[in-house]
N, C-alpha and C. Protein backbone atom coordinates (compact mmCIF):
# COMPACT_ATOMS: atom_id res chain seq x y z
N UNK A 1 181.25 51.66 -114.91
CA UNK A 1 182.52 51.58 -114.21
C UNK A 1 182.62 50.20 -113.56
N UNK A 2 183.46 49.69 -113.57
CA UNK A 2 184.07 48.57 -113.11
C UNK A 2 184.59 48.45 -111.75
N UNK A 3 183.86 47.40 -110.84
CA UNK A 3 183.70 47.66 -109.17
C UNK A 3 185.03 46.39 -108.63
N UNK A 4 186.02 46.55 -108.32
CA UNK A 4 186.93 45.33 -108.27
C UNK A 4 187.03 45.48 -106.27
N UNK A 5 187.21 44.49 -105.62
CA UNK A 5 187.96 44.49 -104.60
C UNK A 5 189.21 44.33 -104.42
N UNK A 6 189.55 45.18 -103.33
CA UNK A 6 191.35 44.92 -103.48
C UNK A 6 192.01 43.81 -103.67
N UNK A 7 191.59 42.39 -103.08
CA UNK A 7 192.32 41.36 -103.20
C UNK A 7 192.70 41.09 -104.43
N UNK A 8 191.36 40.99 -105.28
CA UNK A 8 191.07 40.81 -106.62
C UNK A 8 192.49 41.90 -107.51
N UNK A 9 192.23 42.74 -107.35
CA UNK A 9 192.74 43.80 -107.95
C UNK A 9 194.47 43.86 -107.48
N UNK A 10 194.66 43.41 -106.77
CA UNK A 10 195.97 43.01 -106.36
C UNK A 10 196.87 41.64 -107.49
N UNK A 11 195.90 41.18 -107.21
CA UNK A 11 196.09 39.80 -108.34
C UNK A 11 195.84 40.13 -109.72
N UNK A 12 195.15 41.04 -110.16
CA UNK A 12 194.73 41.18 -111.34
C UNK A 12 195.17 42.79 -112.05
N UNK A 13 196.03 43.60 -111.14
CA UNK A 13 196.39 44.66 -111.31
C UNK A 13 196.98 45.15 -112.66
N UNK A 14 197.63 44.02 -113.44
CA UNK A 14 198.41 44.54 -115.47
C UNK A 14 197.15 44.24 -115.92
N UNK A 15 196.55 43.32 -115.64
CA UNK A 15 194.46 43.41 -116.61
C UNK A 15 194.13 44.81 -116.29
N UNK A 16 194.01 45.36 -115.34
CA UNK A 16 193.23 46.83 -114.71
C UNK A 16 193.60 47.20 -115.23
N UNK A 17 194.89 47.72 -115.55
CA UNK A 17 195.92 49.11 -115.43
C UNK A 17 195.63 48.62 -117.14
N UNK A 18 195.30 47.74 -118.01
CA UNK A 18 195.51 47.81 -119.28
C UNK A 18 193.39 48.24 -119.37
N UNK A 19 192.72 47.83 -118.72
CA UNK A 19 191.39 48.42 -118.95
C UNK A 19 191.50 50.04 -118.30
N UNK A 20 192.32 50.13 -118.08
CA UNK A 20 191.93 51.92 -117.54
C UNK A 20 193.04 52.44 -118.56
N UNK A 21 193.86 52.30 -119.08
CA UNK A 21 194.43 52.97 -120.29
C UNK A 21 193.68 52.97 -121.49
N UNK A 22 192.99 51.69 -121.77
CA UNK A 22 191.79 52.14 -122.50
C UNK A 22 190.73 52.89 -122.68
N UNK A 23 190.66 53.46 -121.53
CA UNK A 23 189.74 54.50 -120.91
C UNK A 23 188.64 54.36 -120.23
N UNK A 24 188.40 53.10 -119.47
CA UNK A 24 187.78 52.65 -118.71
C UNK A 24 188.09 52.88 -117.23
N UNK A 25 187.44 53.79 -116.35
CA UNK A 25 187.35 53.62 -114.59
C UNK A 25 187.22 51.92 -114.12
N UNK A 26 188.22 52.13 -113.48
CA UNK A 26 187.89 50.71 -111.72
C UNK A 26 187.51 51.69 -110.66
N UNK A 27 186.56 51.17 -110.09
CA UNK A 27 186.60 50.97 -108.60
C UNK A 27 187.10 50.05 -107.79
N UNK A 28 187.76 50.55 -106.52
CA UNK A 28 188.27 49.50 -105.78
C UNK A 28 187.81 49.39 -104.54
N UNK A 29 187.00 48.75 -104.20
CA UNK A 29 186.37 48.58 -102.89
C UNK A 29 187.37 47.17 -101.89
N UNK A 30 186.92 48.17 -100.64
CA UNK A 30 187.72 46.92 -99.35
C UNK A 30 186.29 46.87 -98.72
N UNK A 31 185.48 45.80 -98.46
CA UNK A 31 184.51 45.42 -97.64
C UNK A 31 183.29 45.70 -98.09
N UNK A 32 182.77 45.81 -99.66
CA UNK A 32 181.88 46.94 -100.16
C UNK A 32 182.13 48.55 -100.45
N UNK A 33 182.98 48.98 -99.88
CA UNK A 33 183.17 50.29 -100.09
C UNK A 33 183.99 50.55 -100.64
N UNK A 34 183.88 51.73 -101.43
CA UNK A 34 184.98 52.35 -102.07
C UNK A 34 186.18 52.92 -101.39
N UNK A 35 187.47 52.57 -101.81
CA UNK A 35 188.02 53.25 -101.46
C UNK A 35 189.18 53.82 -102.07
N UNK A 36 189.15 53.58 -103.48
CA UNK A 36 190.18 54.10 -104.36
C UNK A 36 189.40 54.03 -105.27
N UNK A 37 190.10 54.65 -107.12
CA UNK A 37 189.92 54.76 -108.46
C UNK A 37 190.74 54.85 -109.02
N UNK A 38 190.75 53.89 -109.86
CA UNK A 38 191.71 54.08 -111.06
C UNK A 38 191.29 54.93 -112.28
N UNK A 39 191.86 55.93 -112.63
CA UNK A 39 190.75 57.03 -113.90
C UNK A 39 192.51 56.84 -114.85
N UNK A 40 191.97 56.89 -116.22
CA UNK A 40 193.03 57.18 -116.96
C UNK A 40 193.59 58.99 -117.00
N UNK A 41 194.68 58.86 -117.56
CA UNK A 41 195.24 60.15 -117.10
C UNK A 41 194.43 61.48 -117.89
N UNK A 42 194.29 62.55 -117.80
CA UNK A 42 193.60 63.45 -118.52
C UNK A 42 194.23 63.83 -119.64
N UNK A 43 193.85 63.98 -120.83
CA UNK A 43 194.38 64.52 -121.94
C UNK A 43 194.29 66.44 -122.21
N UNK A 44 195.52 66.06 -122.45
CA UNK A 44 195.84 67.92 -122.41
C UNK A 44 196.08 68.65 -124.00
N UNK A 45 195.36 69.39 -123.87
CA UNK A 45 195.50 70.04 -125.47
C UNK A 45 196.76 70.53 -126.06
N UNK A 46 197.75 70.93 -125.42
CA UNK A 46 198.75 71.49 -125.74
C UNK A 46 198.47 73.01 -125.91
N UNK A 47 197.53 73.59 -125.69
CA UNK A 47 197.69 75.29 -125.77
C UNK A 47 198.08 76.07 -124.47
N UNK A 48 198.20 74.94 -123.43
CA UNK A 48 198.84 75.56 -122.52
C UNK A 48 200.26 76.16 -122.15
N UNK A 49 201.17 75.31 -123.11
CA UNK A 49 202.31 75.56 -123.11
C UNK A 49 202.60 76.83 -124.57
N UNK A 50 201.80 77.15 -125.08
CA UNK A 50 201.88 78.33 -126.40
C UNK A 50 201.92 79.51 -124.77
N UNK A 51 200.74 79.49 -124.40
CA UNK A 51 200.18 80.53 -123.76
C UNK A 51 201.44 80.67 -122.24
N UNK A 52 201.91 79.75 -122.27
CA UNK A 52 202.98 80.32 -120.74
C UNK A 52 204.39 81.01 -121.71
N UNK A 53 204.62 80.74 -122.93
CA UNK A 53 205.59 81.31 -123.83
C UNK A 53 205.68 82.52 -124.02
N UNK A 54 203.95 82.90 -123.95
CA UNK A 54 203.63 83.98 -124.24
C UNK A 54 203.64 85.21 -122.86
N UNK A 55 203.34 84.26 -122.17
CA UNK A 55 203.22 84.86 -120.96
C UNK A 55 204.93 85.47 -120.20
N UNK A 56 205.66 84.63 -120.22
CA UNK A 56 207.16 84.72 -120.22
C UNK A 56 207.51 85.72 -121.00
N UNK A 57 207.22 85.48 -122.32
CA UNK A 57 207.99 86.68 -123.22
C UNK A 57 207.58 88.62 -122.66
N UNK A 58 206.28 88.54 -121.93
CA UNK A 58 205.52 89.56 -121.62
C UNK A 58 206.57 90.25 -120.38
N UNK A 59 206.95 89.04 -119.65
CA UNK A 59 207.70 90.05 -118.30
C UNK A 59 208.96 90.58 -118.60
N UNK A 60 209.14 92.00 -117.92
CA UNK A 60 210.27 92.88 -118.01
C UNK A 60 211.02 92.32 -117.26
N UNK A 61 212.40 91.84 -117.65
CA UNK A 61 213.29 91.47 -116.48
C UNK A 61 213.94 93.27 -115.80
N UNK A 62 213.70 93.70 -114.23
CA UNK A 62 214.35 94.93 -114.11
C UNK A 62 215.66 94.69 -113.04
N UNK A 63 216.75 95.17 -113.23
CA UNK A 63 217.69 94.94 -112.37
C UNK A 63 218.84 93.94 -112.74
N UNK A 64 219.55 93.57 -111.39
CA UNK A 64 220.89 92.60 -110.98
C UNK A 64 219.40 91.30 -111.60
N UNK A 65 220.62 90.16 -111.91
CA UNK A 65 219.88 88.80 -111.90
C UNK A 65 219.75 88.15 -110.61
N UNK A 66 218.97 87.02 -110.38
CA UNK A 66 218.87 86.70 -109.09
C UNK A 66 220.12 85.88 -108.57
N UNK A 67 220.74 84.95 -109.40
CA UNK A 67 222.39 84.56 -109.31
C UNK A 67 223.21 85.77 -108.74
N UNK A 68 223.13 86.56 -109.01
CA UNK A 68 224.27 87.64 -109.04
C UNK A 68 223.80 88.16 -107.94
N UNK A 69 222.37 88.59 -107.15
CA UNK A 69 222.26 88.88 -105.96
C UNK A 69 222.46 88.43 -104.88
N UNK A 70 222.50 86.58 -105.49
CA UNK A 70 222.88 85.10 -103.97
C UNK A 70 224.12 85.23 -104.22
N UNK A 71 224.87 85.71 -105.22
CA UNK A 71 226.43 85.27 -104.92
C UNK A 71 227.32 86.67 -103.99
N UNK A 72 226.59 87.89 -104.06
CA UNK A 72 226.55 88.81 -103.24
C UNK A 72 226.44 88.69 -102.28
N UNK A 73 225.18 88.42 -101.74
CA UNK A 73 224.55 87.66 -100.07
C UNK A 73 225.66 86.87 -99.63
N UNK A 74 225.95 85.97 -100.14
CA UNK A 74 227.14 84.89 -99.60
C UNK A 74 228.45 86.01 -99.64
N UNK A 75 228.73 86.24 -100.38
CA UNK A 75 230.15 86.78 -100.03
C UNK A 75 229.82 87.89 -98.89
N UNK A 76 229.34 88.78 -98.90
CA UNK A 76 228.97 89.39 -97.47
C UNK A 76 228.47 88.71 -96.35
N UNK A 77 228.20 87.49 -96.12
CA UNK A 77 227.98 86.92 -95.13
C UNK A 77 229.67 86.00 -94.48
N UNK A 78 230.48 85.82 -95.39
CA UNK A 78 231.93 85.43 -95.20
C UNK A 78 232.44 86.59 -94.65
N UNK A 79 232.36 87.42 -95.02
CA UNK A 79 233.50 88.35 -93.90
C UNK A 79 232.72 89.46 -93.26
């Protein structure tokens, strides 16, 4: 991992941001210490969005819709 100080990293921030899309970590230290990271973003498989489809299709809608119960509420709260 790659140890930068802020100044540095201020000045040099489109170099970073193009070594951490490559998939390389910065560290960013103020005074020796850490105090930030740059991590590239996590890669997501895509089976998460099959499985909430699935999950959706599973619930029973029972009753009024929830529109139709706020537009109720409001009109009984007018008079």
């Amino acid at each position: 991992m790659k140890q930068v100080n802020v100044k540095t990293a201020r000045s040099q921030l489109r170099k970073l941001l193009d070594r951490v899309a490559g998939g390389e970590e910065v560290s960013l230290l103020r005074r020796g210490k850490e105090v930030a990271r740059l991590v590239p973003p996590r890669r997501t498989s895509g089976a998460l969005l099959p499985n909430l489809r699935k999950f959706r299709a599973s619930i029973k809608v029972k009753g009024r819709s929830l529109s139709a119960e706020v537009i109720d509420d409001r009109r009984r709260q007018r008079y």
